[in-house]
N, C-alpha and C. Protein backbone atom coordinates (compact mmCIF):
# COMPACT_ATOMS: atom_id res chain seq x y z
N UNK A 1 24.81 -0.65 19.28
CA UNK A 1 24.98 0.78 19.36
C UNK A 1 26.08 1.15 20.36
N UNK A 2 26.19 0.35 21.53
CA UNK A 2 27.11 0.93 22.40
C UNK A 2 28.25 0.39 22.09
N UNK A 3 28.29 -0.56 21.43
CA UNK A 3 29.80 -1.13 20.82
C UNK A 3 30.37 -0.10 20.13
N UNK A 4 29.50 0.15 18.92
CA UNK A 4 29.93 1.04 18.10
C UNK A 4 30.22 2.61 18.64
N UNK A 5 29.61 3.28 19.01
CA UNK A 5 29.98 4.58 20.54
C UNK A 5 31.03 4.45 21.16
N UNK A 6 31.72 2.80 21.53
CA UNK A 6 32.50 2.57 22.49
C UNK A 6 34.31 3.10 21.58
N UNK A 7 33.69 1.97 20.46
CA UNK A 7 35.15 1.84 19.77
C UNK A 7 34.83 3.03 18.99
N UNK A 8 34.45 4.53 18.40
CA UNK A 8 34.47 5.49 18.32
C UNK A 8 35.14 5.99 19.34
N UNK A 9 34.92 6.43 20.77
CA UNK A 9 35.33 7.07 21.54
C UNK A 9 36.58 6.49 21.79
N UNK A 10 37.07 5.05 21.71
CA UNK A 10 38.69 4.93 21.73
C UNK A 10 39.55 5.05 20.79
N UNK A 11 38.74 5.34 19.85
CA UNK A 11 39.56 5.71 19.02
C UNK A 11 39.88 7.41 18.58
N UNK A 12 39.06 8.02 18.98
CA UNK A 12 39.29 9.44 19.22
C UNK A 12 40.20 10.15 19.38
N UNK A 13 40.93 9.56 21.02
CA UNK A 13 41.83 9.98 21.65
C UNK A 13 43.44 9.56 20.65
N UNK A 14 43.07 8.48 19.97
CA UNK A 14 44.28 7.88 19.51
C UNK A 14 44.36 8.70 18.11
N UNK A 15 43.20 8.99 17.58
CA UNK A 15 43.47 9.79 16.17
C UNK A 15 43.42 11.13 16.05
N UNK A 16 43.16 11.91 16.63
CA UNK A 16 43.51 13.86 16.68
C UNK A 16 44.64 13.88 17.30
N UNK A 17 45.14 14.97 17.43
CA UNK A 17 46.31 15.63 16.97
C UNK A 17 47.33 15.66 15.79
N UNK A 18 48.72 15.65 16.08
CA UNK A 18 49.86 15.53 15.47
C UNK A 18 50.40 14.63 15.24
N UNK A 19 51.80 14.47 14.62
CA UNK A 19 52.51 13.11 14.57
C UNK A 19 53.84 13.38 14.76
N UNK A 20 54.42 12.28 15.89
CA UNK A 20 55.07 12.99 16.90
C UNK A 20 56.48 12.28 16.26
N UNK A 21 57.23 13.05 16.49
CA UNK A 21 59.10 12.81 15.99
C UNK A 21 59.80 12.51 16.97
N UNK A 22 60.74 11.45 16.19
CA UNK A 22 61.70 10.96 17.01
C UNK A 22 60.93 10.06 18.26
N UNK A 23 62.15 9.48 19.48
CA UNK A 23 61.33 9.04 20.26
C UNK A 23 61.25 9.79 21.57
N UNK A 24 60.28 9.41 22.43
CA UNK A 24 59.90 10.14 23.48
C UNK A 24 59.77 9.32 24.79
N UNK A 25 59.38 9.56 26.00
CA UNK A 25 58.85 9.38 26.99
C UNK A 25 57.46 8.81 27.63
N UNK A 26 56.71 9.35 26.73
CA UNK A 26 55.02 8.70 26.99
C UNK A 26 55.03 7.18 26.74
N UNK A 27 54.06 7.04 27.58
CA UNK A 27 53.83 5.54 27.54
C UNK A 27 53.79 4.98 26.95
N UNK A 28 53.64 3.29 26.58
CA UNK A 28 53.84 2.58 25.75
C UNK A 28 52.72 2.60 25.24
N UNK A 29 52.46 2.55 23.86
CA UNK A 29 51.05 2.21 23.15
C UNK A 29 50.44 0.93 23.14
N UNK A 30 50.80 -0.16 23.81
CA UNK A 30 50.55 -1.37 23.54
C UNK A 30 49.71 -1.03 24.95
N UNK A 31 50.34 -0.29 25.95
CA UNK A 31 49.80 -0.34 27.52
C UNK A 31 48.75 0.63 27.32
N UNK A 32 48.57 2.08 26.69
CA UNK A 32 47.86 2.07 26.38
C UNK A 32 46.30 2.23 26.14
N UNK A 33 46.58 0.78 25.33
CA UNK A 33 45.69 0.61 24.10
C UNK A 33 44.75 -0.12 25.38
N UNK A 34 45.30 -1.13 25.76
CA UNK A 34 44.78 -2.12 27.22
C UNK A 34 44.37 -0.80 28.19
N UNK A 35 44.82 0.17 28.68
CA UNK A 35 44.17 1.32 29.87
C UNK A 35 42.48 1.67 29.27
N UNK A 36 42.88 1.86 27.68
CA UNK A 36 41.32 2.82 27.06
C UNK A 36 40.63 1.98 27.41
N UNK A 37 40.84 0.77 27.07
CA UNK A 37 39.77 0.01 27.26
C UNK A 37 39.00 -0.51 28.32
N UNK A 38 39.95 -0.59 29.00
CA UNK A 38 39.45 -0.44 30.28
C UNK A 38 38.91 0.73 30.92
N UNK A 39 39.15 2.03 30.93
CA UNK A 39 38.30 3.46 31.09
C UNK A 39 36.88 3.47 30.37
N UNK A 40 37.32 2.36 28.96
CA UNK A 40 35.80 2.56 28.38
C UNK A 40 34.76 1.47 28.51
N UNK A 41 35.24 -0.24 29.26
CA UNK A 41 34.36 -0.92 29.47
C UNK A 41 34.26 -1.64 28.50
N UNK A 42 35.57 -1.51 27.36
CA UNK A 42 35.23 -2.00 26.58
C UNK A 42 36.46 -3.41 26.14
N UNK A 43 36.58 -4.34 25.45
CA UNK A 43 37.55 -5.48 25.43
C UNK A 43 37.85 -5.13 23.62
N UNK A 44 39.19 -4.37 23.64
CA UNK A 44 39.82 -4.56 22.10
C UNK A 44 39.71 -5.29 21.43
N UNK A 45 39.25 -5.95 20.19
CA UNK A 45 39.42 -6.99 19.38
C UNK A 45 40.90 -7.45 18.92
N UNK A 46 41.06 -8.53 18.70
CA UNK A 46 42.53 -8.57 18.42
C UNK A 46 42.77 -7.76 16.81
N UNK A 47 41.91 -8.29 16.40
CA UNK A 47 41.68 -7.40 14.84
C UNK A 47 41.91 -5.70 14.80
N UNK A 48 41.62 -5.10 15.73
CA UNK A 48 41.79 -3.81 16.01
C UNK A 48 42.90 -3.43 16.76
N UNK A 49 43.36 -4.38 17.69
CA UNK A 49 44.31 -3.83 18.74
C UNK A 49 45.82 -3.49 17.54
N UNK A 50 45.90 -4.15 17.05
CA UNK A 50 47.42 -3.57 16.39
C UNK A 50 47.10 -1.73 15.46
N UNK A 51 45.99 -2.27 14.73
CA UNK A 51 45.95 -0.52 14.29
C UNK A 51 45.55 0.40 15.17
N UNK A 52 44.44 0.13 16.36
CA UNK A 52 44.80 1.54 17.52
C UNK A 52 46.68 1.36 17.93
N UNK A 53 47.16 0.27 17.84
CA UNK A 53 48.49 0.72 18.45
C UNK A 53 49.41 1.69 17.37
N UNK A 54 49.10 0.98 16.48
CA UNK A 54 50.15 2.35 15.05
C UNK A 54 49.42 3.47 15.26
N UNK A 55 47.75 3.86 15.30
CA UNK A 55 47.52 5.65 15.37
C UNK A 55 48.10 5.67 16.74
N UNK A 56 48.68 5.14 17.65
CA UNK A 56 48.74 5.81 18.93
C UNK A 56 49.99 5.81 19.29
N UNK A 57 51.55 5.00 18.08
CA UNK A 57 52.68 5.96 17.92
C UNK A 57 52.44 7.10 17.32
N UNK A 58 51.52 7.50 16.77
CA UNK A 58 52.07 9.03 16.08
C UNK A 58 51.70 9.96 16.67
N UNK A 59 50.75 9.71 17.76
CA UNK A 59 50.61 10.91 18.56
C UNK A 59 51.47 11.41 19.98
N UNK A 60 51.21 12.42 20.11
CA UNK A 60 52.64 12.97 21.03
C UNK A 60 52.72 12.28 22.55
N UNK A 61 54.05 12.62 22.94
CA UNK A 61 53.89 11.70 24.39
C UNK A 61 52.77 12.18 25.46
N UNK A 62 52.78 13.97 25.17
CA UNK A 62 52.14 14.91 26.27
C UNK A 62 50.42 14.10 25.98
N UNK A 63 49.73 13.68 24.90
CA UNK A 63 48.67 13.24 24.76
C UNK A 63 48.65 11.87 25.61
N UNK A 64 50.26 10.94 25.11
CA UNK A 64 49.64 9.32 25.34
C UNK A 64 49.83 9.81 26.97
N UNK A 65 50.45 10.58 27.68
CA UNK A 65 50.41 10.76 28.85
C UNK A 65 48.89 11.29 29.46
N UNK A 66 48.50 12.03 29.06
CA UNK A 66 46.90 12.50 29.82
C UNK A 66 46.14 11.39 29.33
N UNK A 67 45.97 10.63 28.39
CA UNK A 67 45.32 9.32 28.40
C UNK A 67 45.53 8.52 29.08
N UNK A 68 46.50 8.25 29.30
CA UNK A 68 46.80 7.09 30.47
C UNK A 68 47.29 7.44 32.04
N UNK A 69 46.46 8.60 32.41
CA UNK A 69 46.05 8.93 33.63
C UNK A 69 44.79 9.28 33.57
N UNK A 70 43.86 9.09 32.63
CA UNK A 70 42.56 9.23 32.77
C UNK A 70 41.92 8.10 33.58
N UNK A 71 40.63 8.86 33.96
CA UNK A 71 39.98 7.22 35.31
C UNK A 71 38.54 7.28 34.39
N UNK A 72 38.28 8.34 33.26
CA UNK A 72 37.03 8.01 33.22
C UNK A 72 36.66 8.41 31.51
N UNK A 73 35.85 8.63 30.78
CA UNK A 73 35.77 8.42 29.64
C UNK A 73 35.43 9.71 29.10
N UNK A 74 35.21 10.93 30.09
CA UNK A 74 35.45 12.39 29.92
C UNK A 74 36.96 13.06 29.84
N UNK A 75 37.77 12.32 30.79
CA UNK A 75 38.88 12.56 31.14
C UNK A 75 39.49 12.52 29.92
N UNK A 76 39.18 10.81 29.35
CA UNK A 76 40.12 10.41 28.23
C UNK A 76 39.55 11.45 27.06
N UNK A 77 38.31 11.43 26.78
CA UNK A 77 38.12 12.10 25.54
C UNK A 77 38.83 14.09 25.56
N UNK A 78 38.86 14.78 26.39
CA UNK A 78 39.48 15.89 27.25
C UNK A 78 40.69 15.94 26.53
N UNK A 79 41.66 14.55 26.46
CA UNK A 79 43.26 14.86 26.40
C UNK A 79 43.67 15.12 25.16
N UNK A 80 44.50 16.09 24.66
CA UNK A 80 44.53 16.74 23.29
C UNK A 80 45.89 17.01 23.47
């Protein structure tokens, strides 16, 4: 149950909003993909880590930026 809760909630942040043009400034998605998981306690599968990294180019930099200054798993879910 908490696995499943876990990788829901990281994946959240990576799939709402928009899809962002051209390139930008926000952080790298590979870095990341490694921060959520760590905010959430949780260890990416390798099986998963490449598709959270493709939903998490298309979202905007202003998002991958408030995600990856989050410290806690309210913070992260918050960033829109």
């Amino acid at each position: 149950m908490f696995r499943t809760l876990a990788l829901f909630a990281l994946s959240l942040p990576l799939t709402l909003g928009t899809v962002a043009c051209g390139s930008d400034d926000g952080p790298s998605c590979a870095k990341l993909v490694d921060h959520i998981g760590k905010v959430m306690g949780v260890d990416i599968p390798a099986d998963q880590r490449g598709p959270a990294i493709a939903k998490c180019e298309k979202e905007p930099a202003s998002k991958r930026t408030c995600a990856m200054k989050a410290t806690t798993p309210e913070q992260l879910m918050a960033c829109k």
